[in-house]
Protein backbone atom coordinates (compact mmCIF):
# COMPACT_ATOMS: atom_id res chain seq x y z
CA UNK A 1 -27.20 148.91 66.08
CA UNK A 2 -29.57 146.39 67.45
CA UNK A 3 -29.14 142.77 66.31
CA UNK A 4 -32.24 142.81 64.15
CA UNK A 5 -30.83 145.68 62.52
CA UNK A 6 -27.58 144.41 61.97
CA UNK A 7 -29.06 140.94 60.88
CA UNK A 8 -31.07 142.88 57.94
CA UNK A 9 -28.44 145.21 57.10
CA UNK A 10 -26.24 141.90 56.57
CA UNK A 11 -28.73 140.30 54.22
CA UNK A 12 -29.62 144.00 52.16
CA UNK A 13 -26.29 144.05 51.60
CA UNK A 14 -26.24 140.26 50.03
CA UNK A 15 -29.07 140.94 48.35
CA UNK A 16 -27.58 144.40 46.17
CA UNK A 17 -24.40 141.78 45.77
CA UNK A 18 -26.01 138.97 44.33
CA UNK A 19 -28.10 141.71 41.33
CA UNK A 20 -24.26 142.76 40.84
CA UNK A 21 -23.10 139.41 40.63
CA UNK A 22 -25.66 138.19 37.84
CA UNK A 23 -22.97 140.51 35.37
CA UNK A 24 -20.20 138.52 36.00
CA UNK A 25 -18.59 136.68 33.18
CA UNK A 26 -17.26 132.74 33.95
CA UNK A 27 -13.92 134.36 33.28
CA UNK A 28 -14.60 137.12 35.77
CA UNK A 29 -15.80 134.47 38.76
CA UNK A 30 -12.39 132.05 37.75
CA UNK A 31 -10.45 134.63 37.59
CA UNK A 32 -11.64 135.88 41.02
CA UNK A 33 -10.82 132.58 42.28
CA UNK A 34 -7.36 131.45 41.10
CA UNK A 35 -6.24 134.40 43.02
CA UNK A 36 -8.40 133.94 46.08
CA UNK A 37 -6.33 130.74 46.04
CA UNK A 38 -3.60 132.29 45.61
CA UNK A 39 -3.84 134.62 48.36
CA UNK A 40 -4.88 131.80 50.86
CA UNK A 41 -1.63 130.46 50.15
CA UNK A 42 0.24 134.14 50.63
CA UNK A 43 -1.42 134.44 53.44
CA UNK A 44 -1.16 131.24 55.24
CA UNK A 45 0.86 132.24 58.08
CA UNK A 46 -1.77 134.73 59.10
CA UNK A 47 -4.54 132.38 58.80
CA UNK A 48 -2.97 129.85 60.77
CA UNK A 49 -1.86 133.24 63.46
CA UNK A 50 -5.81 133.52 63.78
CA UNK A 51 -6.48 129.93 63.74
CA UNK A 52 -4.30 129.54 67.23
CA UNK A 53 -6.90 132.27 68.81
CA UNK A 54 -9.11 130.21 68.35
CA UNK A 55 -7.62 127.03 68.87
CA UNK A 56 -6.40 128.27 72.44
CA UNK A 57 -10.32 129.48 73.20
CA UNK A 58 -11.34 125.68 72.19
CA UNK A 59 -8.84 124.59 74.69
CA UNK A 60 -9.77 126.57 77.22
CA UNK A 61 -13.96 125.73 76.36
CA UNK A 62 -13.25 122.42 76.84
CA UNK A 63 -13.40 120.98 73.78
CA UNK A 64 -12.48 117.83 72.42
CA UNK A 65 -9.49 116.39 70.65
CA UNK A 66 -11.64 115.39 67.51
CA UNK A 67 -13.22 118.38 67.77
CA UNK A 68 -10.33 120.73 68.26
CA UNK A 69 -8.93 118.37 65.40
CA UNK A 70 -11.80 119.63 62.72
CA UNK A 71 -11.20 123.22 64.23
CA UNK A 72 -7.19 123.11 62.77
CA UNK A 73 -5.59 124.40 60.28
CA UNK A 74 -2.35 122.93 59.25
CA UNK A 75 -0.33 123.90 56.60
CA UNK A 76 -1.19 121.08 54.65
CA UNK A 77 -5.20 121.93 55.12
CA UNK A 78 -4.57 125.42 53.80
CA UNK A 79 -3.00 123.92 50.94
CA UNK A 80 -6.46 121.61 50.30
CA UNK A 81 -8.46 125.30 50.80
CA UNK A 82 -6.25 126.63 48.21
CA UNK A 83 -6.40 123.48 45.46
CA UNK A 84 -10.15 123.39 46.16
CA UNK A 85 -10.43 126.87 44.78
CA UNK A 86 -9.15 126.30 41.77
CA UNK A 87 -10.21 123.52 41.25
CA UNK A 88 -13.76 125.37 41.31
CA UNK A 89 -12.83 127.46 38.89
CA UNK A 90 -11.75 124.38 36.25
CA UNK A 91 -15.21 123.36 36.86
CA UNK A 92 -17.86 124.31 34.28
CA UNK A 93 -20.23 127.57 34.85
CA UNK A 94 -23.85 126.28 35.38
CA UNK A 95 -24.93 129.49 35.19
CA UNK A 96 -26.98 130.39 31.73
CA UNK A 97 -27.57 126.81 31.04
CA UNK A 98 -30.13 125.82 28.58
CA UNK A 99 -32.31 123.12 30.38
CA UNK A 100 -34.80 123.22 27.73
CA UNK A 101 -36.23 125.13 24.67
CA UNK A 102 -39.47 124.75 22.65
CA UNK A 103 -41.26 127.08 20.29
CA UNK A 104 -44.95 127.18 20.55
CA UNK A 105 -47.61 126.67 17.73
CA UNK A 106 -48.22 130.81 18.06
CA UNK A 107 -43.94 131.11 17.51
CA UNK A 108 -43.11 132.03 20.60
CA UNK A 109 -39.75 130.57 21.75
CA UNK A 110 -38.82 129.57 25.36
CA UNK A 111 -35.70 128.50 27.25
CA UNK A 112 -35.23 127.24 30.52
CA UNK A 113 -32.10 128.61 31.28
CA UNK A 114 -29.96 128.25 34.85
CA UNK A 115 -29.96 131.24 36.89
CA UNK A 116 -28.75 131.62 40.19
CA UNK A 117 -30.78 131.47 43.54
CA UNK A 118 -30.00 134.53 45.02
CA UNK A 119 -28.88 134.59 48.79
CA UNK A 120 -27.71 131.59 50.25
CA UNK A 121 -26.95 131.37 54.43
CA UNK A 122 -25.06 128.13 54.90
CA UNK A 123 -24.76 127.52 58.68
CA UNK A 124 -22.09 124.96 59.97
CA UNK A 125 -19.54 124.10 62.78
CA UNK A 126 -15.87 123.34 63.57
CA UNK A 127 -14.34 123.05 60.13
CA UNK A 128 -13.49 126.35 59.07
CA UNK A 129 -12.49 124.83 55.46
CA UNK A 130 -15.89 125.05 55.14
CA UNK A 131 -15.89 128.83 54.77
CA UNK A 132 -13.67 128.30 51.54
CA UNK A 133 -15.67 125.72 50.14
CA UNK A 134 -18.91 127.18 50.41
CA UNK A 135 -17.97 130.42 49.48
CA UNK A 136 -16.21 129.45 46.47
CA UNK A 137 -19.43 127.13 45.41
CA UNK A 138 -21.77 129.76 45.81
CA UNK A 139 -19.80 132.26 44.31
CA UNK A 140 -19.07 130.09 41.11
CA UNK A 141 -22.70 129.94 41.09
CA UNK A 142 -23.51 133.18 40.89
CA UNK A 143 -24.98 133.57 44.30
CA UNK A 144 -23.97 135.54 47.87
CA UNK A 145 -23.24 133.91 50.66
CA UNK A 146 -23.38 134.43 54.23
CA UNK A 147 -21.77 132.47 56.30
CA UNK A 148 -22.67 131.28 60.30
CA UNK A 149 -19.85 128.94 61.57
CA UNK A 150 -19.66 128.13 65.15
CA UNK A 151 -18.62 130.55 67.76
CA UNK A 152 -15.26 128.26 68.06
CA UNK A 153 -13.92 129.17 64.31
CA UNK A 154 -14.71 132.89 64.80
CA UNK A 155 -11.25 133.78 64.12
CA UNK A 156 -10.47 131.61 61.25
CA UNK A 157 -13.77 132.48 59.28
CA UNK A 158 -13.64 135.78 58.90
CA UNK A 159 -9.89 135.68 58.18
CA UNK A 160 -10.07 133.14 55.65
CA UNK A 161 -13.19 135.26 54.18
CA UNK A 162 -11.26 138.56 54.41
CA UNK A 163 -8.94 136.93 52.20
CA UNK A 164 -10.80 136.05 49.65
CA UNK A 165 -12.90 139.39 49.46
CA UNK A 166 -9.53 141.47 48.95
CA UNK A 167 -7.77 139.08 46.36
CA UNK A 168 -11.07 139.06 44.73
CA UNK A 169 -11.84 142.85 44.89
CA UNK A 170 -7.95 143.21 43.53
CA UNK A 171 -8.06 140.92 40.44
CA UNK A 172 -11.61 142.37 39.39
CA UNK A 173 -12.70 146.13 40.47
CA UNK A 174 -16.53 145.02 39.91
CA UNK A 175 -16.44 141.63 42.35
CA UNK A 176 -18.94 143.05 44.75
CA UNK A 177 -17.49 142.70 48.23
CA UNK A 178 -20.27 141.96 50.25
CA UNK A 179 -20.93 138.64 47.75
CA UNK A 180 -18.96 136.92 50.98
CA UNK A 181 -19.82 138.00 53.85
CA UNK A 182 -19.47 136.25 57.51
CA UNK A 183 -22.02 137.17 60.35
CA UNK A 184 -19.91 138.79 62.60
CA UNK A 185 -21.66 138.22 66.21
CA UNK A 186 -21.56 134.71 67.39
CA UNK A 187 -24.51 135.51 69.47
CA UNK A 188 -27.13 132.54 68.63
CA UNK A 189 -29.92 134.85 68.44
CA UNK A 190 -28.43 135.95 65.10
CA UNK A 191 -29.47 133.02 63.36
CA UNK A 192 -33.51 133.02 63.85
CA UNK A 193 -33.43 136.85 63.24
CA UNK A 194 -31.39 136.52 60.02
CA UNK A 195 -33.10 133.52 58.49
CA UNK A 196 -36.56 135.80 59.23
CA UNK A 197 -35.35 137.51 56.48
CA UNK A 198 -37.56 136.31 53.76
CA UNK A 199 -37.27 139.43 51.58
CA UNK A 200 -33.62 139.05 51.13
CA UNK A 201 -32.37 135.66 52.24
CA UNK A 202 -33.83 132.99 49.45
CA UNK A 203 -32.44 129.72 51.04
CA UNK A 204 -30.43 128.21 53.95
CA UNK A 205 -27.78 125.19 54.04
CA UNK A 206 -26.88 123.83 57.32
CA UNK A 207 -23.74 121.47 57.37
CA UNK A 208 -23.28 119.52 60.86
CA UNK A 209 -25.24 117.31 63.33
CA UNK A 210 -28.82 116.15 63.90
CA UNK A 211 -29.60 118.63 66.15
CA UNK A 212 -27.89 121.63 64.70
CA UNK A 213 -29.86 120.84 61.66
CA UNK A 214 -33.03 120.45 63.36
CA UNK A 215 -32.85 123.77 65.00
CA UNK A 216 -32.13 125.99 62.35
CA UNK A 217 -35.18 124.33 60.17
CA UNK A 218 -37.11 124.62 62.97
CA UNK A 219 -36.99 128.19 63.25
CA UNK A 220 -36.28 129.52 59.98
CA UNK A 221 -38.63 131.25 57.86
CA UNK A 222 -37.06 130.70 54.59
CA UNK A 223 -36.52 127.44 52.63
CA UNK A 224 -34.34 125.05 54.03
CA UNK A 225 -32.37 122.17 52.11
CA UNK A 226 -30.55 119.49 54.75
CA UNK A 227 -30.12 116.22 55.34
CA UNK A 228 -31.14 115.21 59.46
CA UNK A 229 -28.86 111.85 59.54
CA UNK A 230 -27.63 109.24 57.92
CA UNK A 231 -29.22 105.76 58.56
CA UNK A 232 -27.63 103.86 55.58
CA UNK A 233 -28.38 100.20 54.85
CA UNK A 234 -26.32 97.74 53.03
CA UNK A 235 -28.69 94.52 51.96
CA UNK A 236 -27.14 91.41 50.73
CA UNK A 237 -29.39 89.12 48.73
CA UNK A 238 -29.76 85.87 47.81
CA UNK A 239 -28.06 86.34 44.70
CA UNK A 240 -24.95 88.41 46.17
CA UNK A 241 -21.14 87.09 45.09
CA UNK A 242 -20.23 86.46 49.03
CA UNK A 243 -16.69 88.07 48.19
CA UNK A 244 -18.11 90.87 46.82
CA UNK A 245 -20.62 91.46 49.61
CA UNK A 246 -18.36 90.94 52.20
CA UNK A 247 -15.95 93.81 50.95
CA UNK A 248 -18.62 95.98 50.41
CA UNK A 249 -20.22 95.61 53.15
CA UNK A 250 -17.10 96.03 55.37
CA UNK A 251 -15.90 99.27 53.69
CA UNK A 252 -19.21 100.88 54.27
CA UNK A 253 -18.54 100.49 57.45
CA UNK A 254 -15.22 100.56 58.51
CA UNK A 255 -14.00 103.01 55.63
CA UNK A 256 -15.09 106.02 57.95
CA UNK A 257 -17.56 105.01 60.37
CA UNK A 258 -18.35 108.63 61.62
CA UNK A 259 -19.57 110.45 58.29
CA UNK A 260 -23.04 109.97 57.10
CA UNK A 261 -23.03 107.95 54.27
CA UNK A 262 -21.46 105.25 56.30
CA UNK A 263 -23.47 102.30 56.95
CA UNK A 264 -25.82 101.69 59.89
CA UNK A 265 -27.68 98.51 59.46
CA UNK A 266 -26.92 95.84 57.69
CA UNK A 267 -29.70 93.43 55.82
CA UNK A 268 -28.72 89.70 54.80
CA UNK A 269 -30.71 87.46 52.70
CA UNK A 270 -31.82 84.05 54.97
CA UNK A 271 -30.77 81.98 52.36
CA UNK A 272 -26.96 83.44 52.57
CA UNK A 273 -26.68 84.02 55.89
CA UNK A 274 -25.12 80.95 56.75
CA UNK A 275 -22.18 81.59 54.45
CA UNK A 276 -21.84 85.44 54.46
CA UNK A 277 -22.27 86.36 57.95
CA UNK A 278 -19.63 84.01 60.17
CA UNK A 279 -16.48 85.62 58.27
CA UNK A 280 -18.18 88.62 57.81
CA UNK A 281 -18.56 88.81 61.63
CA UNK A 282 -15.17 87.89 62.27
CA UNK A 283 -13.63 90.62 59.83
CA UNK A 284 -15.62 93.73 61.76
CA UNK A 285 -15.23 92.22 65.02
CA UNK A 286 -10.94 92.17 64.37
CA UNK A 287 -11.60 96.20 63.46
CA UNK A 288 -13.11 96.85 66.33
CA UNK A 289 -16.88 97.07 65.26
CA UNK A 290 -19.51 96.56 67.99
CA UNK A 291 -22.29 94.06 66.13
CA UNK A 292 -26.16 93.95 67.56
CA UNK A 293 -28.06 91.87 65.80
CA UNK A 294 -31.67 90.22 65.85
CA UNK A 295 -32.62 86.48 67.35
CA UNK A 296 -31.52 84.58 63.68
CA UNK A 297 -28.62 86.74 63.82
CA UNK A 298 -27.08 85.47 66.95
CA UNK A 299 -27.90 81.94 66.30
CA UNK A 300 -25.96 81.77 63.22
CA UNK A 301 -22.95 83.84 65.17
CA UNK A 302 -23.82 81.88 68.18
CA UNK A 303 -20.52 79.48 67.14
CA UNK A 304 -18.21 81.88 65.40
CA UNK A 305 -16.54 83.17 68.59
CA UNK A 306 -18.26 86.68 67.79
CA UNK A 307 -19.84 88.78 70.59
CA UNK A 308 -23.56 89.82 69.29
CA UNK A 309 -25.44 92.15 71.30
CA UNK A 310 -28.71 91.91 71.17
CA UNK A 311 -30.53 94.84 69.19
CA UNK A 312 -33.40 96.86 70.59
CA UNK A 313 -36.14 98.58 68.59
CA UNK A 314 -34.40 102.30 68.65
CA UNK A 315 -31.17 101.12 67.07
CA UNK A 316 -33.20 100.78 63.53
CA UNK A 317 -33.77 104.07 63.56
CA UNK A 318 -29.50 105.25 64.96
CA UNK A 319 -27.13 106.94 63.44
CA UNK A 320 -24.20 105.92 65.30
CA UNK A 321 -21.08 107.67 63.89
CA UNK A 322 -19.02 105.24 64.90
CA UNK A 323 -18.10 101.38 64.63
CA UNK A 324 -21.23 99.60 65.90
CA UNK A 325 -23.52 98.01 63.41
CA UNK A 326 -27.26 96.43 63.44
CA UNK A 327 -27.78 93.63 61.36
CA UNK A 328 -31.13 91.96 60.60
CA UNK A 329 -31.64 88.89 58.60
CA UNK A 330 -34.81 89.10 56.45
CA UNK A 331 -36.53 86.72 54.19
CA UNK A 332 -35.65 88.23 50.78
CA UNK A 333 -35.54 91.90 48.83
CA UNK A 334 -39.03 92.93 49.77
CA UNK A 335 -38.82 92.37 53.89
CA UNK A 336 -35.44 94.77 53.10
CA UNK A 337 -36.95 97.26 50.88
CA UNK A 338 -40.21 97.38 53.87
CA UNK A 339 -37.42 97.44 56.98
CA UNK A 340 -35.62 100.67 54.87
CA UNK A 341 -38.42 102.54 54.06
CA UNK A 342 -39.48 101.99 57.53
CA UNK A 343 -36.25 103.60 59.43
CA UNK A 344 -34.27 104.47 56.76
CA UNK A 345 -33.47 108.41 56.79
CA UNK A 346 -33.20 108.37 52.74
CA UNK A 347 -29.72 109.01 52.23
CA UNK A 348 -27.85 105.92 51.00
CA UNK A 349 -28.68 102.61 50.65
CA UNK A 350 -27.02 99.52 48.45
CA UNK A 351 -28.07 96.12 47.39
CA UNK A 352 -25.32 93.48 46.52
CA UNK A 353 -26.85 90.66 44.29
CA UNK A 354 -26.44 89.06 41.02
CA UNK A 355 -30.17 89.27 40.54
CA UNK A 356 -31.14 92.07 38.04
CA UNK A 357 -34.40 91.94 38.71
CA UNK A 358 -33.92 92.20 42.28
CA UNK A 359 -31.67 95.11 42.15
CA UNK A 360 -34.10 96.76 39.46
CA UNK A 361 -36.56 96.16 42.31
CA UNK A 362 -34.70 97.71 44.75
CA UNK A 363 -33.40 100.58 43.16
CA UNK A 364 -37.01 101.62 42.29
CA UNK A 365 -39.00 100.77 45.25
CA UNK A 366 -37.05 102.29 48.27
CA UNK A 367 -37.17 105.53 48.88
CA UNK A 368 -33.82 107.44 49.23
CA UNK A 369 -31.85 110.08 47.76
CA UNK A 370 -29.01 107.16 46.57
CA UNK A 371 -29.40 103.71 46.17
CA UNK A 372 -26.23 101.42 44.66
CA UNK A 373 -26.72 98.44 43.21
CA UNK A 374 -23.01 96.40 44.30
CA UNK A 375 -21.16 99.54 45.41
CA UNK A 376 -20.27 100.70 49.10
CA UNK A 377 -22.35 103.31 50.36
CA UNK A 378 -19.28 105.66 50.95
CA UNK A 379 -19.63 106.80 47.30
CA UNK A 380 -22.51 109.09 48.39
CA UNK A 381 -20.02 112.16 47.99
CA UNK A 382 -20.30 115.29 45.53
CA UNK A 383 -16.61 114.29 44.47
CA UNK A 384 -17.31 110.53 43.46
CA UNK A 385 -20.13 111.93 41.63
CA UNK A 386 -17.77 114.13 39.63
CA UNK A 387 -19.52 117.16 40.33
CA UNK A 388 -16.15 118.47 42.17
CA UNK A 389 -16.37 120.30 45.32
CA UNK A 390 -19.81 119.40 47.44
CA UNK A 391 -21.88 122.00 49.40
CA UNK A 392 -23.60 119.10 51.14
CA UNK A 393 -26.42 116.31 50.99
CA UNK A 394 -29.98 116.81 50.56
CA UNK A 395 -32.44 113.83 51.69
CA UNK A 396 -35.27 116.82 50.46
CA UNK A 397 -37.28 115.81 47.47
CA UNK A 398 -38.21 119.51 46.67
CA UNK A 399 -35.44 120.94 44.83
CA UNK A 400 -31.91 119.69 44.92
CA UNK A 401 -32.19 115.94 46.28
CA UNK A 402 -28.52 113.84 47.08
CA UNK A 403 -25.27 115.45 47.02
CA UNK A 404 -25.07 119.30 45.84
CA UNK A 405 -22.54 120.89 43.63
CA UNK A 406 -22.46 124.05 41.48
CA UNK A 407 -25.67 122.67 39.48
CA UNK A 408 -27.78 122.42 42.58
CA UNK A 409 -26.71 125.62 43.51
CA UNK A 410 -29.18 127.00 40.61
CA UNK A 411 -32.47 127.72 39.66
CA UNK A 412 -34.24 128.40 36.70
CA UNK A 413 -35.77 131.33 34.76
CA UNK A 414 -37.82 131.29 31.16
CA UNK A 415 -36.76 133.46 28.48
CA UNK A 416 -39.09 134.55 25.56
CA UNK A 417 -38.44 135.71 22.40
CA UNK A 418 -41.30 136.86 19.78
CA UNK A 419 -42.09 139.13 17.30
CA UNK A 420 -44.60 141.66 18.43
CA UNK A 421 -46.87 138.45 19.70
CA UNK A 422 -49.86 139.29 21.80
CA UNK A 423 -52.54 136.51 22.90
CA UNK A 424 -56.37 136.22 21.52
C-alpha cells in the first residue's frame, strides 16, 4: 500500500473509532484506564526490553545525553506513566457538559453541551511518556488519537500503545481499538500526507521545538493548536517588595531554565533598580546564569563584581532554554507592557508590585495567554492549574488558549428540545 493510502486508511479508521467512542460511559473510559495502568505496570519489563532498541539506535545516531535522557524509560518513569493514568481517570468527564441553556420566547430549549472533537494527531519527539499522556487525555475526552513521535522512540511508542489497546479491549469488549493508534512508518512524508486529511483528521497538537512546530503548521491542512516558543518576561515595578521580586524572579529562571514557561527577559522599574538588581545579579551569577543587559543595566552592575554582556536587538525576541537572561530597565509599567507586546511570544508573563492598579494594568493590557500578578512564571503548567494531566500550551486565541487539559480537549454541540415547533 502506498503511503497516501496507508496515511488515509490510518485516519478512516480513527474516524469509525471516535463515532464508537461517543457511546462510552465515564465508567467505561475509567475503567479502560485503571487497567491500561495496570498493564503498563505488568508489562514494564517489556516496555523497557523495547525501550533499549531504541535507546541503542539513539546511541548509535548520535544523539545526545539530554536527549537520549528524554528518550529513557526507567522503572521509576513507567511508574509516573502508570499513576498518570489513573490519575486521568479520577479526573472529572468533560464530556456532556452543560455550558449553557436558555429557552426562547417561541419555547424552544437549548443547551450547549461538551462534545468531543473528533480526531486528534498530536505530533511530538523524544519522550515517549508522551504516548501515555496524550492518549489517555484524548481518550478521557472522548476523542481518537493518532500518534507521530520521532523516529528515535519507534520502539517504545507503539509498545507502550499496544499496551494500552489490549488492557483496554480486555476490560471493555466495545473500547474500539483503533481509538489509539500510532503511525507506524517513521518516514517524514507521513506527516504532510496524513494531516491532508481534512475529511477525517479534525485537529493537530504538536509538542516539541520551534521548528518542529513550525513545520507541521506549515504544511498541514487541518487546524492546528501550538505554542512556537516561550519568550516569558518577569517585570518588577516600582511598587515590588524587593524580597519578593528577587525570589520570583530567580525561580523563573533558575527553577528549570530549559522549559518554556521559564523566563527570558527580565524588566525592572528605574526607580528600583538600584536596590533590586546588584543582589539580584549576584544570586544568578553564583547559579551560573549568563546576564546581557542594556546601557542602564550595566552601569548599575558596573560595581557589583557581575559580568554583563551587552544585549543585542535579537535577544528580545530568544528563547534560550537555558541559563542566560536579558534584562532591560524601563521607565515604569507602560514602557514594560509596550517592550512585551513587542517581542513577547504570549505565553507567560508576571508583574511583581504592590501597586493594584498597576498590576490591574498589566494584567489587562498585555497580550498573552498567562499573565501573574507576584507569582513565578513556572506556574504556567496544566498541573498547577489543577486541570491534572496537560496535553500542552496554546499561545492561539482561537479555541483553547494557555495550558490544555481534558476541557480543552472539547467542543461544543446545541441540543433542542420542542414540542412540534416550526418557525413563521
Amino acid at each position: 500500500m502506498s503511503l497516501t493510502g496507508e496515511m488515509t486508511e490510518l485516519a478512516r479508521r480513527a474516524r469509525l473509532a471516535s463515532r464508537r467512542l461517543a457511546s462510552l460511559s465515564a465508567g467505561d473510559k475509567n475503567n479502560c484506564l485503571l487497567a491500561m495502568a495496570d498493564a503498563i505496570e505488568a508489562n514494564a519489563q517489556f516496555i523497557q526490553e523495547e525501550n533499549a532498541k531504541d535507546m541503542y539506535a539513539g546511541a548509535e545516531m548520535g544523539l545526545a545525553k539530554p536527549m537520549l535522557d528524554r528518550l529513557l524509560l526507567d522503572e521509576a518513569r513507567i511508574g509516573d506513566m502508570a499513576t498518570g493514568l489513573r490519575e486521568v481517570a479520577e479526573l472529572p468527564d468533560p464530556v456532556g457538559r452543560v455550558i449553557e441553556e436558555r429557552t426562547r420566547p417561541n419555547g424552544l430549549k437549548l443547551s450547549k453541551v461538551a462534545a468531543p472533537i473528533g480526531v486528534i494527531v498530536i505530533i511530538y519527539e523524544s519522550r515517549p511518556n508522551v504516548t501515555a499522556d496524550a492518549a489517555s487525555l484524548c481518550f478521557k475526552s472522548g476523542n481518537a488519537t493518532i500518534l507521530r513521535g520521532g523516529k528515535e522512540a519507534i520502539h517504545s511508542n507503539q509498545v507502550i500503545a499496544k499496551t494500552m489497546v489490549e488492557a483496554a479491549s480486555k476490560a471493555l469488549p466495545a473500547f474500539p481499538p483503533d481509538a489509539i493508534q500510532v503511525v507506524p512508518t517513521i518516514d517524514r512524508a507521513a506527516i504532510p500526507e496524513l494531516l491532508s486529511l481534512t475529511r477525517d483528521i479534525d485537529l493537530c497538537i504538536p509538542r516539541g521545538g520551534e521548528s518542529l512546530i513550525r513545520a507541521v503548521a506549515e504544511c498541514s491542512q487541518v487546524p492546528v493548536i501550538k505554542h512556537y516558543k516561550g519568550v516569558c518576561h518577569v517585570y518588577i515595578d516600582g511598587g515590588a517588595d524587593a524580597s519578593m521580586a528577587e525570589e520570583i524572579a530567580f525561580n523563573s529562571k533558575v527553577h528549570r531554565p530549559g522549559v518554556c514557561n521559564a523566563a527570558e527577559t527580565l524588566l525592572v522599574n528605574k526607580a528600583i533598580a538600584s536596590e533590586i538588581l546588584p543582589p539580584l545579579a549576584k544570586r544568578l551569577a553564583k547559579a551560573n546564569v549568563e546576564l546581557r543587559g542594556d546601557e542602564p543595566t550595566q552601569t548599575v552592575l558596573s560595581n557589583c563584581g557581575v559580568e554583563v554582556i551587552p544585549v543585542t536587538d535579537s535577544d528580545w525576541d530568544e528563547e534560550y532554554l537555558d541559563l542566560v537572561l536579558s534584562v532591560k530597565i524601563v521607565e515604569g509599567v507602560g514602557e514594560a507592557i509596550e517592550h512585551i507586546n513587542m517581542h513577547g511570544s504570549g505565553h507567560t508573563e508576571t508583574i511583581v508590585t504592590g501597586d493594584e492598579s498597576a498590576a490591574k494594568r498589566f494584567q489587562v493590557e498585555v497580550d498573552s495567554s498567562t499573565i501573574f500578578w507576584n507569582a513565578s512564571t513556572r506556574f504556567t503548567d496544566g498541573g498547577q492549574f489543577g486541570m491534572g494531566a496537560e496535553i500542552g500550551i496554546s499561545t492561539d486565541k482561537i479555541g483553547a488558549r494557555g495550558p490544555m487539559g481534558l476541557e480543552e480537549l472539547t467542543s461544543y454541540k446545541w441540543l433542542g428540545v420542542a414540542d412540534g415547533l416550526i418557525r413563521q
